[in-house]
C-alpha atoms as a PDB file:
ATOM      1  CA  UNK A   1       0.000   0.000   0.000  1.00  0.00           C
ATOM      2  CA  UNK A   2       3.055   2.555   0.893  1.00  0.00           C
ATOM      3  CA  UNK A   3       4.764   1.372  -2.486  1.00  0.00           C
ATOM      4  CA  UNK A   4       1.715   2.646  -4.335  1.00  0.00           C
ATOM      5  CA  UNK A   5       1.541   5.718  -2.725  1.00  0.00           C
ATOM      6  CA  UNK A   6       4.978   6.609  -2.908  1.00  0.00           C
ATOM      7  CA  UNK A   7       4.602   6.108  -6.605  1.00  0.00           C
ATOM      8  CA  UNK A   8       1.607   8.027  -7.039  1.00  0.00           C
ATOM      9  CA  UNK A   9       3.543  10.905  -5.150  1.00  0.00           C
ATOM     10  CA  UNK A  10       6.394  10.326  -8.055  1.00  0.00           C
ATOM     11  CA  UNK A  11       4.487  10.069 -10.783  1.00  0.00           C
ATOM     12  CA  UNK A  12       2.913  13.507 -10.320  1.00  0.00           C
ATOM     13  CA  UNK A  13       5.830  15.454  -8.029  1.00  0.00           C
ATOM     14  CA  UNK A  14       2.865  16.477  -5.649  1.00  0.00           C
ATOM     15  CA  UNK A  15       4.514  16.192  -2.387  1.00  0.00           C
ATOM     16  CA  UNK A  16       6.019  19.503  -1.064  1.00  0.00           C
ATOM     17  CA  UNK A  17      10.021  19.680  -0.200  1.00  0.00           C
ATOM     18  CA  UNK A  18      11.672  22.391   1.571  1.00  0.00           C
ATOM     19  CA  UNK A  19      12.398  25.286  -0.619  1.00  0.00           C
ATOM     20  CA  UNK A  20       8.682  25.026  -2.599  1.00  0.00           C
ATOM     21  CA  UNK A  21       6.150  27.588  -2.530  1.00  0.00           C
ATOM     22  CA  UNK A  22       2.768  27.203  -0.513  1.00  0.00           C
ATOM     23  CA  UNK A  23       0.669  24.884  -2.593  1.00  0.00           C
ATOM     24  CA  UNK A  24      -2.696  25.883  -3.915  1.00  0.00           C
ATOM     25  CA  UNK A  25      -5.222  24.579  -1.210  1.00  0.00           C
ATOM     26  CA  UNK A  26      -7.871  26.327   0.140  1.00  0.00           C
ATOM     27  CA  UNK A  27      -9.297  23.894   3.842  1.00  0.00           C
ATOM     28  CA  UNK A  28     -12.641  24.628   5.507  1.00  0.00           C
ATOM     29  CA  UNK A  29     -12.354  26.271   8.755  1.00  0.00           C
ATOM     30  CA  UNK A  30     -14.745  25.276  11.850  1.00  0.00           C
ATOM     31  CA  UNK A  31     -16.800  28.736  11.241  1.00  0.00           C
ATOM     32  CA  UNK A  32     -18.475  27.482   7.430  1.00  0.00           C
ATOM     33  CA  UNK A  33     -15.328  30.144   6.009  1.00  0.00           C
ATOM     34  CA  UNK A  34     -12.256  28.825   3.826  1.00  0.00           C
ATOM     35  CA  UNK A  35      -8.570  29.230   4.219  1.00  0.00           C
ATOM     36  CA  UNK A  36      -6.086  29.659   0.913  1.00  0.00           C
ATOM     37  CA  UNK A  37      -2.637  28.223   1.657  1.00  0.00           C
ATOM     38  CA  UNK A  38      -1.215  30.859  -0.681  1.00  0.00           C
ATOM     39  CA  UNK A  39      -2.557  33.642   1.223  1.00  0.00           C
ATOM     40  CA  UNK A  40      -0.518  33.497   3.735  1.00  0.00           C
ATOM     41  CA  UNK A  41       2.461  34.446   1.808  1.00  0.00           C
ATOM     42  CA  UNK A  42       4.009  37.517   3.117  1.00  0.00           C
ATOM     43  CA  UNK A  43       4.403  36.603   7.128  1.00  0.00           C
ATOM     44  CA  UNK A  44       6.113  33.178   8.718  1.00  0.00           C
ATOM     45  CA  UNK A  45       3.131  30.321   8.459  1.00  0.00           C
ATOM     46  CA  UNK A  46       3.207  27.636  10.972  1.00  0.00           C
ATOM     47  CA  UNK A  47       1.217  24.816   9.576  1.00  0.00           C
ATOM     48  CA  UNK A  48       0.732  21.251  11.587  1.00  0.00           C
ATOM     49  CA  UNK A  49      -1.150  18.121  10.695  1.00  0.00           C
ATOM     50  CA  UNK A  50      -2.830  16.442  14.350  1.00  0.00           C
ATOM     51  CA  UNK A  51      -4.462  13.284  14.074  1.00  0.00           C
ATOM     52  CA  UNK A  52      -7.836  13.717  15.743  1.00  0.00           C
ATOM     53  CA  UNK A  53      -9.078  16.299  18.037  1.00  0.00           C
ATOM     54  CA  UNK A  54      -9.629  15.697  21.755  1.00  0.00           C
ATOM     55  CA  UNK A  55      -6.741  13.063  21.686  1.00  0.00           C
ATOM     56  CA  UNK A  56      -4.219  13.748  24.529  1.00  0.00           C
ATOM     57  CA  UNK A  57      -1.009  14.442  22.014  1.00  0.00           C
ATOM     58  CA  UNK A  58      -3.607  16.984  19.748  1.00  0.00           C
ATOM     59  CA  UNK A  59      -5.065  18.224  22.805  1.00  0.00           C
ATOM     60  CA  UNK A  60      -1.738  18.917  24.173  1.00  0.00           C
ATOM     61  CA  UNK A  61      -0.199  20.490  21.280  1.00  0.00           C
ATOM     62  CA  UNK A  62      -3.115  22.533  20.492  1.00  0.00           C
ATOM     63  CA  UNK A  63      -2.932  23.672  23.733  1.00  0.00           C
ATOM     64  CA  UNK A  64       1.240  24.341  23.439  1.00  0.00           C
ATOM     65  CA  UNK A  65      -0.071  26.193  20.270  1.00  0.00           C
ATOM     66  CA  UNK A  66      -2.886  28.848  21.601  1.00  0.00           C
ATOM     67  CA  UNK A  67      -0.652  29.363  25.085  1.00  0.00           C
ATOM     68  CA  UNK A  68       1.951  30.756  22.456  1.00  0.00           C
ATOM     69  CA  UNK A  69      -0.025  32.556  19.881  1.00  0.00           C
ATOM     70  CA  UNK A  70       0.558  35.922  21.646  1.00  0.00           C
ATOM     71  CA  UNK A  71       4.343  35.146  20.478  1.00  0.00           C
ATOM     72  CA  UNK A  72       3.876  34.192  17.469  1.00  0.00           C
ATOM     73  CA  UNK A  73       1.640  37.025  16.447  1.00  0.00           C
ATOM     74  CA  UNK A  74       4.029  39.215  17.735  1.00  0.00           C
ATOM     75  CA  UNK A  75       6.319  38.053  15.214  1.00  0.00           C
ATOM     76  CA  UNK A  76       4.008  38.301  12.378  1.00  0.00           C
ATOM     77  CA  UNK A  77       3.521  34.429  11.994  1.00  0.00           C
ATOM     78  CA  UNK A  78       0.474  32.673  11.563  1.00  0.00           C
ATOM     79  CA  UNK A  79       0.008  28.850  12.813  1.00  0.00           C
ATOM     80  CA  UNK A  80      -2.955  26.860  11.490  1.00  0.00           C
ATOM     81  CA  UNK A  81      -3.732  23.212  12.659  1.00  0.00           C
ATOM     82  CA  UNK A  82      -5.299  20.875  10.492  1.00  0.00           C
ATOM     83  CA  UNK A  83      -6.641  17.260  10.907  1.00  0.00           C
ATOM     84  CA  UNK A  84      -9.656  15.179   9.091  1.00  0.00           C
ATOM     85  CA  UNK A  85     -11.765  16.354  11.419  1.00  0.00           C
ATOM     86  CA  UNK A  86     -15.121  17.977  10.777  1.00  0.00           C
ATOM     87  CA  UNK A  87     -15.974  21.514  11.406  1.00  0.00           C
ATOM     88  CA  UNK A  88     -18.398  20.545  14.511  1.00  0.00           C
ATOM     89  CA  UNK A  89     -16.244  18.160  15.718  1.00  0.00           C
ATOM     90  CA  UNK A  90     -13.701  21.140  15.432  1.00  0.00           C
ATOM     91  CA  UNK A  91     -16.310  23.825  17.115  1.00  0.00           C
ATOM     92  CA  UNK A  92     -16.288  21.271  19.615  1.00  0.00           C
ATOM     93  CA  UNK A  93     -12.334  20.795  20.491  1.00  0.00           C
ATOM     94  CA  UNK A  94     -11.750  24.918  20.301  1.00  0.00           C
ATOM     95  CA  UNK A  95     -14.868  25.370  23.220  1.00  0.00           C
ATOM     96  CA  UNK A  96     -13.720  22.520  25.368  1.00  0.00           C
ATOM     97  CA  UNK A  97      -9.896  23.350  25.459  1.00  0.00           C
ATOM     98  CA  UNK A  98     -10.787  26.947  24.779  1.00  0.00           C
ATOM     99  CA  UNK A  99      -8.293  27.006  22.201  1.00  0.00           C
ATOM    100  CA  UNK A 100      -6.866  30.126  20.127  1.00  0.00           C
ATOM    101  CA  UNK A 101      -5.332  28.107  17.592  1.00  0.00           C
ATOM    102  CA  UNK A 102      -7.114  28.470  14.430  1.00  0.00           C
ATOM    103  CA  UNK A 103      -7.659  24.958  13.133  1.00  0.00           C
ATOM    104  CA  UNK A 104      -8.748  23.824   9.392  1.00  0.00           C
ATOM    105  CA  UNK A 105     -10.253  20.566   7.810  1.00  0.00           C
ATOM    106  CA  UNK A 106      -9.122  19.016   5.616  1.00  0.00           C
ATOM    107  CA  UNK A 107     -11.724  15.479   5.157  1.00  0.00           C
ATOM    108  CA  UNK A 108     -11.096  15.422   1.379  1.00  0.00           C
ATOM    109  CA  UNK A 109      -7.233  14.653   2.259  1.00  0.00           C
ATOM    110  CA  UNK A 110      -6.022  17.261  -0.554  1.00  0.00           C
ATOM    111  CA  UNK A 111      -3.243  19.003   1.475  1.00  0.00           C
ATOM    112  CA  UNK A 112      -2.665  15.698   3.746  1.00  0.00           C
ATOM    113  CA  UNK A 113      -1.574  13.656   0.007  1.00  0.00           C
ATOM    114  CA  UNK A 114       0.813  17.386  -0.984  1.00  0.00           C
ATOM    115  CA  UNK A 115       2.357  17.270   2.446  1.00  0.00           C
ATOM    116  CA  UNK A 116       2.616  13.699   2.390  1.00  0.00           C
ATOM    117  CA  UNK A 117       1.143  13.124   5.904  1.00  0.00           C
ATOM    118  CA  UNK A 118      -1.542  10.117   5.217  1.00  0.00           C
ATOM    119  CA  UNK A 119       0.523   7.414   5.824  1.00  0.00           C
ATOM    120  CA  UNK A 120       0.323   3.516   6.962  1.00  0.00           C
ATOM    121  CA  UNK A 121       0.690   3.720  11.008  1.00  0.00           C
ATOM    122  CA  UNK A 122       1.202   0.795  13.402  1.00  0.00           C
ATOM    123  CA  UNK A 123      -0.700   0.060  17.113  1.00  0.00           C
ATOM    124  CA  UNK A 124      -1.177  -2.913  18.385  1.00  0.00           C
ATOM    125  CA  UNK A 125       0.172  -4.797  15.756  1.00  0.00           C
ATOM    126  CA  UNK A 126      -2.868  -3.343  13.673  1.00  0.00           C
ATOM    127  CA  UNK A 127      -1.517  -1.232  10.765  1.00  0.00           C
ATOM    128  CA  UNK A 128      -4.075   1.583   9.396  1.00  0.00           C
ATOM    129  CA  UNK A 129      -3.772   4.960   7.587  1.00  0.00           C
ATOM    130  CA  UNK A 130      -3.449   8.031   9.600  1.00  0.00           C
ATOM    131  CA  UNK A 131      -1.787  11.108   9.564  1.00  0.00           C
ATOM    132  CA  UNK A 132       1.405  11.371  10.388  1.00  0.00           C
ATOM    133  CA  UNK A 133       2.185  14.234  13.127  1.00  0.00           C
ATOM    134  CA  UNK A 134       3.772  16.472  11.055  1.00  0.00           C
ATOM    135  CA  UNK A 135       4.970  20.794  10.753  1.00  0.00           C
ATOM    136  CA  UNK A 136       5.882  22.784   7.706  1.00  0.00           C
ATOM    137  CA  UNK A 137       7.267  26.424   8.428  1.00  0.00           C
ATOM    138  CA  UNK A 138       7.192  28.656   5.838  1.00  0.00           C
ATOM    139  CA  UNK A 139       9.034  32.166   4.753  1.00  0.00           C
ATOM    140  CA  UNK A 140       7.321  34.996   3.999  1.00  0.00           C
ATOM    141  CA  UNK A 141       8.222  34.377   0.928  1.00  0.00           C
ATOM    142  CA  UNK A 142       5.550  31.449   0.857  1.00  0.00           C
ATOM    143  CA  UNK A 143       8.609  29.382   0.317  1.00  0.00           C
ATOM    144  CA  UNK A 144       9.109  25.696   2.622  1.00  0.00           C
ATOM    145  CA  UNK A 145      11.641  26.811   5.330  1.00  0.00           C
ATOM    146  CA  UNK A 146      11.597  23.805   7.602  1.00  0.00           C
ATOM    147  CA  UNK A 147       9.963  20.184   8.087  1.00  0.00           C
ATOM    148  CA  UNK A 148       8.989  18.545  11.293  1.00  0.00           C
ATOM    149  CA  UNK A 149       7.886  14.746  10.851  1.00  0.00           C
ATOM    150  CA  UNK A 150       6.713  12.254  13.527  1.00  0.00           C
ATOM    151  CA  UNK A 151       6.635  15.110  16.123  1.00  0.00           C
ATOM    152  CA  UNK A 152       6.421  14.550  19.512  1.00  0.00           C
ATOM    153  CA  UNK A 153       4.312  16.839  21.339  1.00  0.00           C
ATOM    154  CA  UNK A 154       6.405  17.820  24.290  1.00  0.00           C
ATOM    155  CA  UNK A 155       8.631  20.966  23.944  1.00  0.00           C
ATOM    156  CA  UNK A 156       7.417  21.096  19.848  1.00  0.00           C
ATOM    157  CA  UNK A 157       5.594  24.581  20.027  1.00  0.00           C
ATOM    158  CA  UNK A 158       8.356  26.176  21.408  1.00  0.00           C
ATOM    159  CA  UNK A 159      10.960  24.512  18.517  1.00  0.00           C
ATOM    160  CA  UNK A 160       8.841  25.638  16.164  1.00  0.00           C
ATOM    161  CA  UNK A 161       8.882  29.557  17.693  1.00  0.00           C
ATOM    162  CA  UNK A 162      12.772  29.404  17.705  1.00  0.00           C
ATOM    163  CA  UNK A 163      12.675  28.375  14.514  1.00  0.00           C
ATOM    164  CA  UNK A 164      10.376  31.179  12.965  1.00  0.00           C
ATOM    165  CA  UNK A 165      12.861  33.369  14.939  1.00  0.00           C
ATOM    166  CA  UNK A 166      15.491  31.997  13.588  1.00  0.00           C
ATOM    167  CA  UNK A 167      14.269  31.788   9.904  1.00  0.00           C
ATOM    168  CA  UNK A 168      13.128  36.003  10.762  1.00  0.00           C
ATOM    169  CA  UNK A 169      16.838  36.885  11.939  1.00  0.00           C
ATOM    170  CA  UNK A 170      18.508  35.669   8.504  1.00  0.00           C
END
């Protein structure tokens, strides 16, 4: 199953490497509204995939996420979160956790196959698809600066805030 999606991936160059531009996606956000990917060229973008809301790991990094967004904001950078997850299922998960994170669906799996995060997982011995805990930082410039994959959730927020500092200070 991996084979053929790691062909399909080849076959049309759709999955995004450091140093690309922000693909042309638009996601559904949990108030009925849309989100372009391209339009948030011109600031830092912070934008993670989360397996399911009102997990513990995607409860906790959501979390990490709103408790920093004064920071990140006050360097210009926008973070979205992103997940299969519906938009009341997502209404739901912002009121509980009273989250400031803005989060985005994405149940068609367009921007999950371009950032290559649907991918064969293991528990139990049981292997499924899921997504794949993953963070994409981009420039200003709307280009791919940096590429988290299998993140753990402990400490990740703030690596990802150095980072956009970093990325700013070149």
């Amino acid at each position: 199953m991996l084979e053929r999606r790691a062909r399909r991936l080849t076959e049309t160059d759709m999955a995004i490497e450091e140093g690309d531009k922000l693909p042309n996606i638009e996601l559904d956000t949990p108030n009925g509204g849309t989100v372009s990917l391209p339009d948030q060229a011109g600031r830092p973008f912070v934008l993670y995939f989360y397996p399911k809301d009102d997990t513990s790991g995607c409860t906790r990094e959501a979390q990490d996420f709103s408790a920093m967004m004064p920071e990140f904001e006050a360097l210009g950078a926008a973070v979205l979160g992103v997940s299969k997850d519906n938009a009341i299922k997502h209404q739901k998960f912002i009121a509980k956790y009273d989250l400031s994170v803005p989060l985005a669906t994405d149940t068609e799996g367009k921007a999950m196959e371009v950032f290559d995060v649907w991918v064969e997982k293991q528990l139990y011995g049981k292997r499924y698809m899921g997504i794949d805990r993953s963070t994409f930082l981009f420039g200003p410039d709307g280009k791919l600066f940096r590429v988290w994959r299998r993140v753990r959730v402990p400490g990740h927020a703030v690596d990802v805030l150095e980072s956009v500092k970093e990325m700013l200070a070149r």
